[in-house]
C-alpha atoms as a PDB file:
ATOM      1  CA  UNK A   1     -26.317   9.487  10.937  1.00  0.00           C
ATOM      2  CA  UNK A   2     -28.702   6.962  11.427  1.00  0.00           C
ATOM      3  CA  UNK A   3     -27.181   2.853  11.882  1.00  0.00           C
ATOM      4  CA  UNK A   4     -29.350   0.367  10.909  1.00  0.00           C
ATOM      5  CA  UNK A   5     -29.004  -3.108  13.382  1.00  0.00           C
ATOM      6  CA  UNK A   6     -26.146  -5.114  12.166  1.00  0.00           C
ATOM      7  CA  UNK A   7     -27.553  -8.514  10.428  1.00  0.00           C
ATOM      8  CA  UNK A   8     -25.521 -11.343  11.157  1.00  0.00           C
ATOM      9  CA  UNK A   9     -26.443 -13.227   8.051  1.00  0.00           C
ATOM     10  CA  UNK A  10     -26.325 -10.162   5.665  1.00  0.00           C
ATOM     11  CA  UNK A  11     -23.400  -9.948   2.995  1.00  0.00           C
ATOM     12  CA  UNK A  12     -20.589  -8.162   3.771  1.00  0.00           C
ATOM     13  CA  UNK A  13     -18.913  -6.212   1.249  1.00  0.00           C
ATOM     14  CA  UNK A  14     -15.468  -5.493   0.690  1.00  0.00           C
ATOM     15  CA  UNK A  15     -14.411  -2.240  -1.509  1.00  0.00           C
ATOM     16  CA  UNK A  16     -10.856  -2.365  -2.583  1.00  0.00           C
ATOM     17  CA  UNK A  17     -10.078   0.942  -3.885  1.00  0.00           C
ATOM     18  CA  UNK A  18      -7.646  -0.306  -6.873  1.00  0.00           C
ATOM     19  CA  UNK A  19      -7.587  -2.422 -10.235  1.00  0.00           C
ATOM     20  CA  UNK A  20      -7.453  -6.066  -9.456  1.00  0.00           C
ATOM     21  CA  UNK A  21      -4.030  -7.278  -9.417  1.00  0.00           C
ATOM     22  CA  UNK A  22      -2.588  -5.391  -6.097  1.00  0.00           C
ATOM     23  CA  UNK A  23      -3.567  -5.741  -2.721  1.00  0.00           C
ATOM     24  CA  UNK A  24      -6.679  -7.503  -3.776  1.00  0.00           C
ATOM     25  CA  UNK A  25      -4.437 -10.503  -3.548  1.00  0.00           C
ATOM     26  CA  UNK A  26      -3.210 -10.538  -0.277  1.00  0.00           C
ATOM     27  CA  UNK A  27      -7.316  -9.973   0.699  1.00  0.00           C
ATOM     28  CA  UNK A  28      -8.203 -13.106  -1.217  1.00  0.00           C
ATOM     29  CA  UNK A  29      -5.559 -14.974   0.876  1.00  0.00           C
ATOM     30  CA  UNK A  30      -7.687 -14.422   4.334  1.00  0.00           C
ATOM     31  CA  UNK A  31     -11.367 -13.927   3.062  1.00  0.00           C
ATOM     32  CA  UNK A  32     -12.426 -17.239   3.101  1.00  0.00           C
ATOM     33  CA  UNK A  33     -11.369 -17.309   6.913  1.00  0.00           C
ATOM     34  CA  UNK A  34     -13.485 -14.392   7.500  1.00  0.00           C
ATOM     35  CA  UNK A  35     -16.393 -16.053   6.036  1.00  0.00           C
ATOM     36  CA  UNK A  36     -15.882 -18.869   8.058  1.00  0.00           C
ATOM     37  CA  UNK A  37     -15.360 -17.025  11.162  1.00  0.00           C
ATOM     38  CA  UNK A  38     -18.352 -14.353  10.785  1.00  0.00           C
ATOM     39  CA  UNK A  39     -20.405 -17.048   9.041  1.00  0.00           C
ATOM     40  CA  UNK A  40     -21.472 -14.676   6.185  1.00  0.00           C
ATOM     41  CA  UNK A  41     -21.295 -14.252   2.687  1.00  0.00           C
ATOM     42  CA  UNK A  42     -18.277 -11.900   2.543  1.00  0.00           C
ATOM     43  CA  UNK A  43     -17.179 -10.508  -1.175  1.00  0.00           C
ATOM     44  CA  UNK A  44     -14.791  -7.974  -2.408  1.00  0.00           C
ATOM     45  CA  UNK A  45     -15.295  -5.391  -5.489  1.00  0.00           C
ATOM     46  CA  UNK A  46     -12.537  -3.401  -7.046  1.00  0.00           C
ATOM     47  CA  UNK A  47     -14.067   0.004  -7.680  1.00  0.00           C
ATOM     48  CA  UNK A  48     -10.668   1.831  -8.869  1.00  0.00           C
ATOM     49  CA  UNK A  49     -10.407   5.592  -9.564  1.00  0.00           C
ATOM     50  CA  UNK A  50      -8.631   8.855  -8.499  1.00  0.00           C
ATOM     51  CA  UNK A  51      -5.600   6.541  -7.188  1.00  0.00           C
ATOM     52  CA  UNK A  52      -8.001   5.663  -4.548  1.00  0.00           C
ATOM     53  CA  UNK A  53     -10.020   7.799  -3.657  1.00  0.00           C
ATOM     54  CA  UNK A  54     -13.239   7.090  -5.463  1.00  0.00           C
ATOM     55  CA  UNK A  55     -13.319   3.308  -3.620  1.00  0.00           C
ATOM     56  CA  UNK A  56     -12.417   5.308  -0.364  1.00  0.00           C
ATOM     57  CA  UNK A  57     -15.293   7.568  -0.659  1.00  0.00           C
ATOM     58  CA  UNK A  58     -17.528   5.241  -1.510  1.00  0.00           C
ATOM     59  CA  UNK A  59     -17.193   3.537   1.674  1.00  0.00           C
ATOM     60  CA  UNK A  60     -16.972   6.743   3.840  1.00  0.00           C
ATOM     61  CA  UNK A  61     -20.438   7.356   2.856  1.00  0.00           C
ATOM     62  CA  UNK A  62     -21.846   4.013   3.126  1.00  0.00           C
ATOM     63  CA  UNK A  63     -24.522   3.097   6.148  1.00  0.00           C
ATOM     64  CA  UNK A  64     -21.793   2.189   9.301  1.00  0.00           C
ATOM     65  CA  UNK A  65     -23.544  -1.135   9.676  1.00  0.00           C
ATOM     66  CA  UNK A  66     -20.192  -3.284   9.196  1.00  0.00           C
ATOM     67  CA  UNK A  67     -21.827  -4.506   5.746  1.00  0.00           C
ATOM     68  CA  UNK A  68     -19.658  -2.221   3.766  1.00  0.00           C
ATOM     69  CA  UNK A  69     -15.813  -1.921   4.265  1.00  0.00           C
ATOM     70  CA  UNK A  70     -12.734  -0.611   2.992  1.00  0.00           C
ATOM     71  CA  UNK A  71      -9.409  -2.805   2.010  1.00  0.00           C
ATOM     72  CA  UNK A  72      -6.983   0.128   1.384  1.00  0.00           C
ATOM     73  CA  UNK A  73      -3.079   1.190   1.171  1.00  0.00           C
ATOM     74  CA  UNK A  74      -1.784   4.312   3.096  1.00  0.00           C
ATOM     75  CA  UNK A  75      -1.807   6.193  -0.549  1.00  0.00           C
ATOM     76  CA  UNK A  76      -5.850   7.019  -0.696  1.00  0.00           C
ATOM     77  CA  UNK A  77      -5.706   7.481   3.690  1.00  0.00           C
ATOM     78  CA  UNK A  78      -3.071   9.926   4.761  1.00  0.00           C
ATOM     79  CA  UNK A  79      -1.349  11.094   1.098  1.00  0.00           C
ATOM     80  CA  UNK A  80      -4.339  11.963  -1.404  1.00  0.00           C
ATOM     81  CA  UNK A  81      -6.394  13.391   1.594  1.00  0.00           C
ATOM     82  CA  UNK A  82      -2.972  15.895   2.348  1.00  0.00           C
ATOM     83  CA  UNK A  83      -2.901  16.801  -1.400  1.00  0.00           C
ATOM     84  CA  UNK A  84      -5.853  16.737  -2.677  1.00  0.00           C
ATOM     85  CA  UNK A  85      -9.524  17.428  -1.621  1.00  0.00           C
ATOM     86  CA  UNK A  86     -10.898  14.109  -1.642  1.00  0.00           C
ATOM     87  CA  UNK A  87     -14.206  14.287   0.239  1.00  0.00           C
ATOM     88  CA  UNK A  88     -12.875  12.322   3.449  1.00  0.00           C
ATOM     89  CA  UNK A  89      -9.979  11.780   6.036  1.00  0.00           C
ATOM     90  CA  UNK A  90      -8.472   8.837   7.412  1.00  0.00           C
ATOM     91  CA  UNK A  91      -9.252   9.662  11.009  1.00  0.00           C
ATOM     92  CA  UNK A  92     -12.966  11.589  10.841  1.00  0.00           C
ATOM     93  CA  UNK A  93     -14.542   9.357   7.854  1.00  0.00           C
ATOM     94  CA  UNK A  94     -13.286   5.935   9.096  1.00  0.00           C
ATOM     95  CA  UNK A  95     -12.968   3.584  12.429  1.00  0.00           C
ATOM     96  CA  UNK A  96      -9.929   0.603  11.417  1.00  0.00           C
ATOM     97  CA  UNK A  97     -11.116  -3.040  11.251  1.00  0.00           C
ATOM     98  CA  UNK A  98      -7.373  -3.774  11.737  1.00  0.00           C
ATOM     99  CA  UNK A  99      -3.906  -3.549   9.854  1.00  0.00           C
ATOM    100  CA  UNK A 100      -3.885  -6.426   8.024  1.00  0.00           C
ATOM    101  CA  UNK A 101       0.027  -5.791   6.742  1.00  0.00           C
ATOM    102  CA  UNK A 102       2.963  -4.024   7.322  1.00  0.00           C
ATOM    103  CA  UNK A 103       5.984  -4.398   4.686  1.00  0.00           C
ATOM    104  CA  UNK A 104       9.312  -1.747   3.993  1.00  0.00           C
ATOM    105  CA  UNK A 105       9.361  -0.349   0.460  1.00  0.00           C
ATOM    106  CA  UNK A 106      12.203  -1.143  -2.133  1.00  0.00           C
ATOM    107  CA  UNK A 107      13.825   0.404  -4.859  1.00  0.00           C
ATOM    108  CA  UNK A 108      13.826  -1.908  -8.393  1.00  0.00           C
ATOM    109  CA  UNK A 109      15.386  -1.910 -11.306  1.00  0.00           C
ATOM    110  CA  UNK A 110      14.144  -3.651 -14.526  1.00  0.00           C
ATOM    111  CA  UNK A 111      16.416  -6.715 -15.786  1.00  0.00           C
ATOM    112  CA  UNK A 112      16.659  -4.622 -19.371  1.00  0.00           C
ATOM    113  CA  UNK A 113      18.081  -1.279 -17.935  1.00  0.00           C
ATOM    114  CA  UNK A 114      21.536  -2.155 -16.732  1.00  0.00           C
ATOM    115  CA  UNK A 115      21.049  -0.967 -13.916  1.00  0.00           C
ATOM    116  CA  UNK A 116      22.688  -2.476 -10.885  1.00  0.00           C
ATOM    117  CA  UNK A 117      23.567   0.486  -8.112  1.00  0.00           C
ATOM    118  CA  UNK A 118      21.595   3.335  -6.853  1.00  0.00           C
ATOM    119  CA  UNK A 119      25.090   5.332  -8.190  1.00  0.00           C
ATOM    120  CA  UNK A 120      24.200   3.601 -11.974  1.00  0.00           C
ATOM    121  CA  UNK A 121      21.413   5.988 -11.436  1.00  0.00           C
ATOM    122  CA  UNK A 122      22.627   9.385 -10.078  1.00  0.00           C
ATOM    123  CA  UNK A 123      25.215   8.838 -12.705  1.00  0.00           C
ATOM    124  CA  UNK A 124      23.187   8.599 -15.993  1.00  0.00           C
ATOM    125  CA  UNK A 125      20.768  11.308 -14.297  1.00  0.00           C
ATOM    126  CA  UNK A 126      22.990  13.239 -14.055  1.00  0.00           C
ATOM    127  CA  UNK A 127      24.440  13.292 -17.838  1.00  0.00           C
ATOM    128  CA  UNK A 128      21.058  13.309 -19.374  1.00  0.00           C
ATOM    129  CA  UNK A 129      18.454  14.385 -17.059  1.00  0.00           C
ATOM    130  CA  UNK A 130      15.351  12.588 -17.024  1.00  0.00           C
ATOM    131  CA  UNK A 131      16.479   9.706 -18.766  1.00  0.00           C
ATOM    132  CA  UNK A 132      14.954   7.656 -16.252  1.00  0.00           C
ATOM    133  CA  UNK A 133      11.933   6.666 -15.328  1.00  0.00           C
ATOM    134  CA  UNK A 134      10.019   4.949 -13.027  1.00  0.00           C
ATOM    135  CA  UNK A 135       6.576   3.970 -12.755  1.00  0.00           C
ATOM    136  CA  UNK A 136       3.767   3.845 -10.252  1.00  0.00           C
ATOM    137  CA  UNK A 137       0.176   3.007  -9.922  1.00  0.00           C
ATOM    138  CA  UNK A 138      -0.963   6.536 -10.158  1.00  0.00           C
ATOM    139  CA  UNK A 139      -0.465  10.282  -9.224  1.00  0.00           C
ATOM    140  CA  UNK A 140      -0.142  11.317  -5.414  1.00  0.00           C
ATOM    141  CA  UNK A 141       0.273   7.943  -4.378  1.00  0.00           C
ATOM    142  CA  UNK A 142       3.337   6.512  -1.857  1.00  0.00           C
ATOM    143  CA  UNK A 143       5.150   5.634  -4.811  1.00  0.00           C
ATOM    144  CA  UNK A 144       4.903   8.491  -6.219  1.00  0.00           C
ATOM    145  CA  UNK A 145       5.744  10.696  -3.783  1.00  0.00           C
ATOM    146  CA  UNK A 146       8.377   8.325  -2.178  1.00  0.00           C
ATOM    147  CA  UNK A 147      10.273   8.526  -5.504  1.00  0.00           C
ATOM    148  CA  UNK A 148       9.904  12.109  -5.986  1.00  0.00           C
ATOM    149  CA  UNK A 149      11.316  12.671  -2.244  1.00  0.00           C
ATOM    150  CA  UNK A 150      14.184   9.968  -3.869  1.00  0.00           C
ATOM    151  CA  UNK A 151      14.900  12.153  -6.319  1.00  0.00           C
ATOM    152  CA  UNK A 152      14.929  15.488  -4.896  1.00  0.00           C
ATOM    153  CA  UNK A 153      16.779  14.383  -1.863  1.00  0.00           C
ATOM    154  CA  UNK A 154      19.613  12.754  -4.600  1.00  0.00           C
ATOM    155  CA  UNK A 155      19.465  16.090  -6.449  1.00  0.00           C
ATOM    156  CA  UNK A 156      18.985  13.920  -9.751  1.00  0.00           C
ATOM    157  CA  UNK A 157      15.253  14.588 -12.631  1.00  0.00           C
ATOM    158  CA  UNK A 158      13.574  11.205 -13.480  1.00  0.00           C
ATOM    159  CA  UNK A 159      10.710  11.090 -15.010  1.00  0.00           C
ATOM    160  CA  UNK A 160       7.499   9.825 -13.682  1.00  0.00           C
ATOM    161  CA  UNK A 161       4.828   6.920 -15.557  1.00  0.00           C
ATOM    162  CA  UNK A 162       2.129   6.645 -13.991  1.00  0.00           C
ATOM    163  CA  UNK A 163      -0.154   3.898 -14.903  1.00  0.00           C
ATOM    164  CA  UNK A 164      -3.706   2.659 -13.821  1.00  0.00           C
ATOM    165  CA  UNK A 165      -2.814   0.598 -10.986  1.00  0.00           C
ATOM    166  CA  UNK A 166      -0.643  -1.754  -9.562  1.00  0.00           C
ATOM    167  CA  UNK A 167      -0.737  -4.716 -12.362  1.00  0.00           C
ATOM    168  CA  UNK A 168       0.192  -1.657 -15.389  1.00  0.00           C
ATOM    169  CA  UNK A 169       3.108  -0.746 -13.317  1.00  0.00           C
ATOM    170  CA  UNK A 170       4.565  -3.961 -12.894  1.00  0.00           C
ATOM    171  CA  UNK A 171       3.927  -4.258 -16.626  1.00  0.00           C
ATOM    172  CA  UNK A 172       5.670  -1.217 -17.536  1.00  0.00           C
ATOM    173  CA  UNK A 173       8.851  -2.428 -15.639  1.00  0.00           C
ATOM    174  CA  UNK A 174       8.897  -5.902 -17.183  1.00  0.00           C
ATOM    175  CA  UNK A 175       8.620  -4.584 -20.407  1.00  0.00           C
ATOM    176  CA  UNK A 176      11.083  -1.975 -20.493  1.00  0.00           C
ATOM    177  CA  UNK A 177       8.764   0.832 -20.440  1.00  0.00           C
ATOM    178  CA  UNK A 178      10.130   2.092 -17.069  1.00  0.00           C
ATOM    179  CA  UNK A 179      13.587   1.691 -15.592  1.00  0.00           C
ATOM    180  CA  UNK A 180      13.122   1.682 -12.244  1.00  0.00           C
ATOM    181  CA  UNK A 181       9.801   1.346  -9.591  1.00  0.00           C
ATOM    182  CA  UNK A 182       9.166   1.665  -5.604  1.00  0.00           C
ATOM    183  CA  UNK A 183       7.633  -1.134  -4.897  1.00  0.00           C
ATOM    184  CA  UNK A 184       6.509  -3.344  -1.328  1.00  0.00           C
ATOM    185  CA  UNK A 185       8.777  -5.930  -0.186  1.00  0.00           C
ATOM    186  CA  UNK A 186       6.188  -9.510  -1.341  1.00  0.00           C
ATOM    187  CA  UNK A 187       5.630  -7.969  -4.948  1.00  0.00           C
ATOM    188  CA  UNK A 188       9.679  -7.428  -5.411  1.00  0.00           C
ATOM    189  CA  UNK A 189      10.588 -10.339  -4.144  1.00  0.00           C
ATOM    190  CA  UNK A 190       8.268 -11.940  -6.428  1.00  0.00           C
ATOM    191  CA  UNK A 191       9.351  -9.692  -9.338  1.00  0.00           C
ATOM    192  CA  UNK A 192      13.301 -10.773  -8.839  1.00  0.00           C
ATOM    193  CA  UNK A 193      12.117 -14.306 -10.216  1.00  0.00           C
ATOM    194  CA  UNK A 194      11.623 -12.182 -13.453  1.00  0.00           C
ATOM    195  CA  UNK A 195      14.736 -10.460 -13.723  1.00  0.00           C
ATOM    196  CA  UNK A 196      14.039  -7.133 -12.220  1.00  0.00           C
ATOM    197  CA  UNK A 197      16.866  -6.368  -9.275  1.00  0.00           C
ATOM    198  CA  UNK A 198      16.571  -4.898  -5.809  1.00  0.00           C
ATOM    199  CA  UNK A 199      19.139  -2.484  -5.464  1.00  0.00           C
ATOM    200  CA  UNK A 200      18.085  -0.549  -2.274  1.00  0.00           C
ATOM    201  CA  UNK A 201      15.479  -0.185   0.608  1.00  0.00           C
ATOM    202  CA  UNK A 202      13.718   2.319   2.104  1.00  0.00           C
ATOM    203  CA  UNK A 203      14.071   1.328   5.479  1.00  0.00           C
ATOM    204  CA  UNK A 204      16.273   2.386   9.074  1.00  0.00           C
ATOM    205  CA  UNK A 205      18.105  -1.067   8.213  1.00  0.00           C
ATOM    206  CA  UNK A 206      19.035  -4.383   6.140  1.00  0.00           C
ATOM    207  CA  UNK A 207      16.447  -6.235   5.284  1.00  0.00           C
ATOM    208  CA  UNK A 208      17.085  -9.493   7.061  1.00  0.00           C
ATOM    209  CA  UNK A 209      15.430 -10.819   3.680  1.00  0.00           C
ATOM    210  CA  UNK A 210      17.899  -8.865   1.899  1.00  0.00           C
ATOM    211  CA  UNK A 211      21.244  -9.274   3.874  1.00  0.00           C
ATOM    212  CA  UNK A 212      23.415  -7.897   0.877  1.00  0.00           C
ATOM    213  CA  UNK A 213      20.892  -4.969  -0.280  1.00  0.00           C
ATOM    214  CA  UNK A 214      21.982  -1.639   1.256  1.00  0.00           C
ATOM    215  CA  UNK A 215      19.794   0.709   2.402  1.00  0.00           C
ATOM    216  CA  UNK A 216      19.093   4.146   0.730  1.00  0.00           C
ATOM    217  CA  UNK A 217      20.036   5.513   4.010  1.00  0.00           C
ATOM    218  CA  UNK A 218      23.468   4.170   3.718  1.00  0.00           C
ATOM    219  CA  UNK A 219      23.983   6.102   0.397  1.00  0.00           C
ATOM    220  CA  UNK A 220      23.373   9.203   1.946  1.00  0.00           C
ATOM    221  CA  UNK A 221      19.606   9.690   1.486  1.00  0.00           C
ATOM    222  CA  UNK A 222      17.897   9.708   4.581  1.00  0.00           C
ATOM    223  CA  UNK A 223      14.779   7.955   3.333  1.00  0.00           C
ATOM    224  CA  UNK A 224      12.245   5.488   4.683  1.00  0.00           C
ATOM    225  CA  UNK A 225       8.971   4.355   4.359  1.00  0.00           C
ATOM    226  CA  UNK A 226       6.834   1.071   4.413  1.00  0.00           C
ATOM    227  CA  UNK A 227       3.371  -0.016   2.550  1.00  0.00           C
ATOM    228  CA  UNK A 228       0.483  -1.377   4.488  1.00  0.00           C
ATOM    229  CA  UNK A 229      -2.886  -2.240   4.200  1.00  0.00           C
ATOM    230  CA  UNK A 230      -5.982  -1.711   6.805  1.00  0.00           C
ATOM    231  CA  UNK A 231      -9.475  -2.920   7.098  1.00  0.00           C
ATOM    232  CA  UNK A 232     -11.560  -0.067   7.860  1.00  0.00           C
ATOM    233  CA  UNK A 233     -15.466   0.962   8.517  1.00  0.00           C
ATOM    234  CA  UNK A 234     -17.208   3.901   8.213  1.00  0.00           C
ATOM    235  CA  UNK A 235     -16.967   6.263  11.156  1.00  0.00           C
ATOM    236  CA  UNK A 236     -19.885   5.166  13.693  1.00  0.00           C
ATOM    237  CA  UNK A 237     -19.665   1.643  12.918  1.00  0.00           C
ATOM    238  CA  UNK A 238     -20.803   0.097  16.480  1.00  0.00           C
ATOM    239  CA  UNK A 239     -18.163  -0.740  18.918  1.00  0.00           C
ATOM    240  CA  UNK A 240     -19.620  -4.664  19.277  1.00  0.00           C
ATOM    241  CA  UNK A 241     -19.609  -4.525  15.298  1.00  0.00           C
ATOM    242  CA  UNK A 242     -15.807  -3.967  15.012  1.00  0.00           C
ATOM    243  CA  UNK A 243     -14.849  -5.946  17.367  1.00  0.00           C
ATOM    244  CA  UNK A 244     -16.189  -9.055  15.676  1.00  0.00           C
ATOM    245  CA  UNK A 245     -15.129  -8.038  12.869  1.00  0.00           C
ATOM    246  CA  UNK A 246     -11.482  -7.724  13.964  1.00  0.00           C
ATOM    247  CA  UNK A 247     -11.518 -10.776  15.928  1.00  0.00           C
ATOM    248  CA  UNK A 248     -12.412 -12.325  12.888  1.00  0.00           C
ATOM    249  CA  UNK A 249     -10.057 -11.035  11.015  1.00  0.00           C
ATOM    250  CA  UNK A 250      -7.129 -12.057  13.508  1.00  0.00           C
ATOM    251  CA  UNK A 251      -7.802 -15.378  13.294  1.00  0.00           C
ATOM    252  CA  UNK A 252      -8.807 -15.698   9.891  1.00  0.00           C
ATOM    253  CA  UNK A 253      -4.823 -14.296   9.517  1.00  0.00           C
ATOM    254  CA  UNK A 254      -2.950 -16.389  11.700  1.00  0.00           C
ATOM    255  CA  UNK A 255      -4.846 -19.186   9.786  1.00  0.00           C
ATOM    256  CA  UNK A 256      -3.733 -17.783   6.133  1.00  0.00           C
ATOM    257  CA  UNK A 257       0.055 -16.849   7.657  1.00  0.00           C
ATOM    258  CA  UNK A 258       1.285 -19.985   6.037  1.00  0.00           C
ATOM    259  CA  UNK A 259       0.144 -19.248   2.930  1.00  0.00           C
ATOM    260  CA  UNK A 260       0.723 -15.452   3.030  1.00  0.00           C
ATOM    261  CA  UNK A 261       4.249 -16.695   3.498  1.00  0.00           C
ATOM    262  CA  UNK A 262       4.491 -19.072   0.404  1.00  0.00           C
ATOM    263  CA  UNK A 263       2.839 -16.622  -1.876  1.00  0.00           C
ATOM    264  CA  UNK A 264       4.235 -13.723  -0.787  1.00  0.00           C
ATOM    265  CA  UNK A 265       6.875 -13.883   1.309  1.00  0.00           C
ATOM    266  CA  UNK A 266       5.086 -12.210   4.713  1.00  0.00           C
ATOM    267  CA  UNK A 267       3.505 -12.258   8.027  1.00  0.00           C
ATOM    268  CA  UNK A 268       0.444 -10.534   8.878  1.00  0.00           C
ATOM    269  CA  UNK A 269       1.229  -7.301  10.664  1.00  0.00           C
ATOM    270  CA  UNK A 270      -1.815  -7.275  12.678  1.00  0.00           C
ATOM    271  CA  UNK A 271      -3.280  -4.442  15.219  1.00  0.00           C
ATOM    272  CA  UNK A 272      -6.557  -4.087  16.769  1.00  0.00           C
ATOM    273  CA  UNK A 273      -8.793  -1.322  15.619  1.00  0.00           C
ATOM    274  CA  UNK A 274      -7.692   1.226  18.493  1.00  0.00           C
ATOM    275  CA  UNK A 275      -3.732   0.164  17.974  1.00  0.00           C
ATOM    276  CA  UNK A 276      -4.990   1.228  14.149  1.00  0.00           C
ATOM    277  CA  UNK A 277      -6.066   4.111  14.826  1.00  0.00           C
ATOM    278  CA  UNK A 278      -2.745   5.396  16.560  1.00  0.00           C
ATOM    279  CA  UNK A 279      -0.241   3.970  13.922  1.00  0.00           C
ATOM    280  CA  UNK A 280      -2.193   6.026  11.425  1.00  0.00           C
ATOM    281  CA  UNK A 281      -2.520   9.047  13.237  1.00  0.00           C
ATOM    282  CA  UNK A 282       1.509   8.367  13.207  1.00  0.00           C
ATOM    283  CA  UNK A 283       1.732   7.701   9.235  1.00  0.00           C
ATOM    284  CA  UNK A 284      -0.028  10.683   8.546  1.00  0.00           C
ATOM    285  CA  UNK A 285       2.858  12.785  10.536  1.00  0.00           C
ATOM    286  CA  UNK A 286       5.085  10.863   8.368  1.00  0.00           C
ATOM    287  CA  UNK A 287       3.346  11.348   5.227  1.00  0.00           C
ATOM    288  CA  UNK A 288       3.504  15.107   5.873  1.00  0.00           C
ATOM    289  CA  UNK A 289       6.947  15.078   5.994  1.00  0.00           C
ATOM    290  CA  UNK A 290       7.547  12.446   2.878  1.00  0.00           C
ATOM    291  CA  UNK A 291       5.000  15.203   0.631  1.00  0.00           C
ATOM    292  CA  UNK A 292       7.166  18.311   2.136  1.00  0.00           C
ATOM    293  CA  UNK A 293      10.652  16.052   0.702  1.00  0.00           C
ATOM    294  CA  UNK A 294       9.172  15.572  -2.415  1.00  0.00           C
ATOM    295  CA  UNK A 295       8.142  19.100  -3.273  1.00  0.00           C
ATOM    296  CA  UNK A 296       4.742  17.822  -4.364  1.00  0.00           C
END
């Protein structure tokens, strides 16, 4: 594959693989820093699709020049790639920028549903089977899966919504159109403010955010898994190209950590692009194991 020579003042691109209204926001929070720090023009597009995959692609193909990258979740990496044929893998297609965040995933139910306990579910499952349901930005996604592992492992039927991205499946849960929704730590906590209620996490242990919340673990279903974002380039992206790149992007996130805190309750869970490359050769064991669960 041919590389053309990187160009310092050129635009850098940023695909995010998703409907605006997910982790486009946390990007926005550091993007300025990066344009300070790489002095550049640096922009981000939402090109959603295929739960993302289409975004994904996109980028795997693009010229490894650093002037096209990928913001993404672990969904269109290591879980459509195991499921479906998507055109690219995490490892071959792609060399990390960084991991830009790191956050446990929680179980929510809306304020309508009555829900209050993980057993207020089993219970009504179990009377009338998929009576309820819980919605996600799309098919094959950790969401999806996650809650389909939930569900088998509880022995209980809910039924799936998905919806076109992040923002519809909030949506669906604050109007009543789903009871119940995996979701990543920032976005519930920001979600309680509107009535919806944590009621378990799928982590080893207690959040110390959420001292009083048990984990699913503790009721018997030995669950976890975490959301978490990456920078990535395509495979063959120069060495001295991704490593400005990532500097950049360290300090351009210990300068946002503040306000990744205020807005969504955070740190950065930064890694340089080889430490990258090993937790998601890790996630994708994981992953294996979470699709095998959920019977998917």
């Amino acid at each position: 594959m041919s590389t053309t020579p990187h160009q310092p003042n050129a635009s850098i691109q940023i695909v995010v693989p998703f409907p605006p209204g997910g982790i486009d926001l946390i990007l926005q929070l550091f993007i300025d820093g990066l344009k300070e720090r790489l002095n550049q023009d640096v922009t981000f597009i939402n090109r959603p699709g295929g739960t993302g995959t289409v975004g994904s692609l996109e980028v795997a193909k693009a010229n490894p020049d650093g002037q096209t990258l990928l913001f993404a979740s672990q969904g269109p990496l290591v879980y459509q790639p195991q499921l479906n044929s998507v055109g690219y893998t995490a490892l071959n297609s792609f060399v990390p920028v960084c991991r830009v965040t790191s956050t446990p995933s929680v179980l929510m139910a809306s304020g309508n549903s009555g829900i209050q306990t993980i057993n207020d579910i089993v219970k009504a499952s179990k009377e009338i089977p998929f009576s309820i349901s819980y919605s996600t930005p799309g098919a094959g996604g950790l969401p999806h899966i996650g809650m389909a592992a939930f569900s088998k492992l509880m022995g209980i039927e809910l039924t799936h919504k998905p919806m076109a991205g992040a923002a519809a499946a909030i949506k669906a849960l604050k109007d009543g159109d789903a009871e119940l929704i995996a979701e990543q730590l920032p976005t519930a906590i920001a979600l309680t403010n509107e009535g919806a209620k944590i009621i378990g996490v799928f982590a080893p242990q207690r959040l110390s955010a959420l001292p009083d919340v048990p984990t699913i673990q503790e009721l018997g279903c030995d669950l976890s898994f975490q959301s978490w974002n990456v920078l990535m380039a395509p495979a063959h992206t120069p060495s001295g190209v991704l490593e400005r790149l990532s500097e950049a992007c360290l300090s351009s996130l210990i300068q946002a950590t503040p306000l990744m805190n205020q807005k969504m309750g955070i740190d950065p869970a930064y890694l340089g692009s080889a430490q990258t490359a090993t937790f998601i050769a890790s996630e994708l064991d994981k992953a294996r194991e979470l699709i095998r669960l959920s019977g998917l």
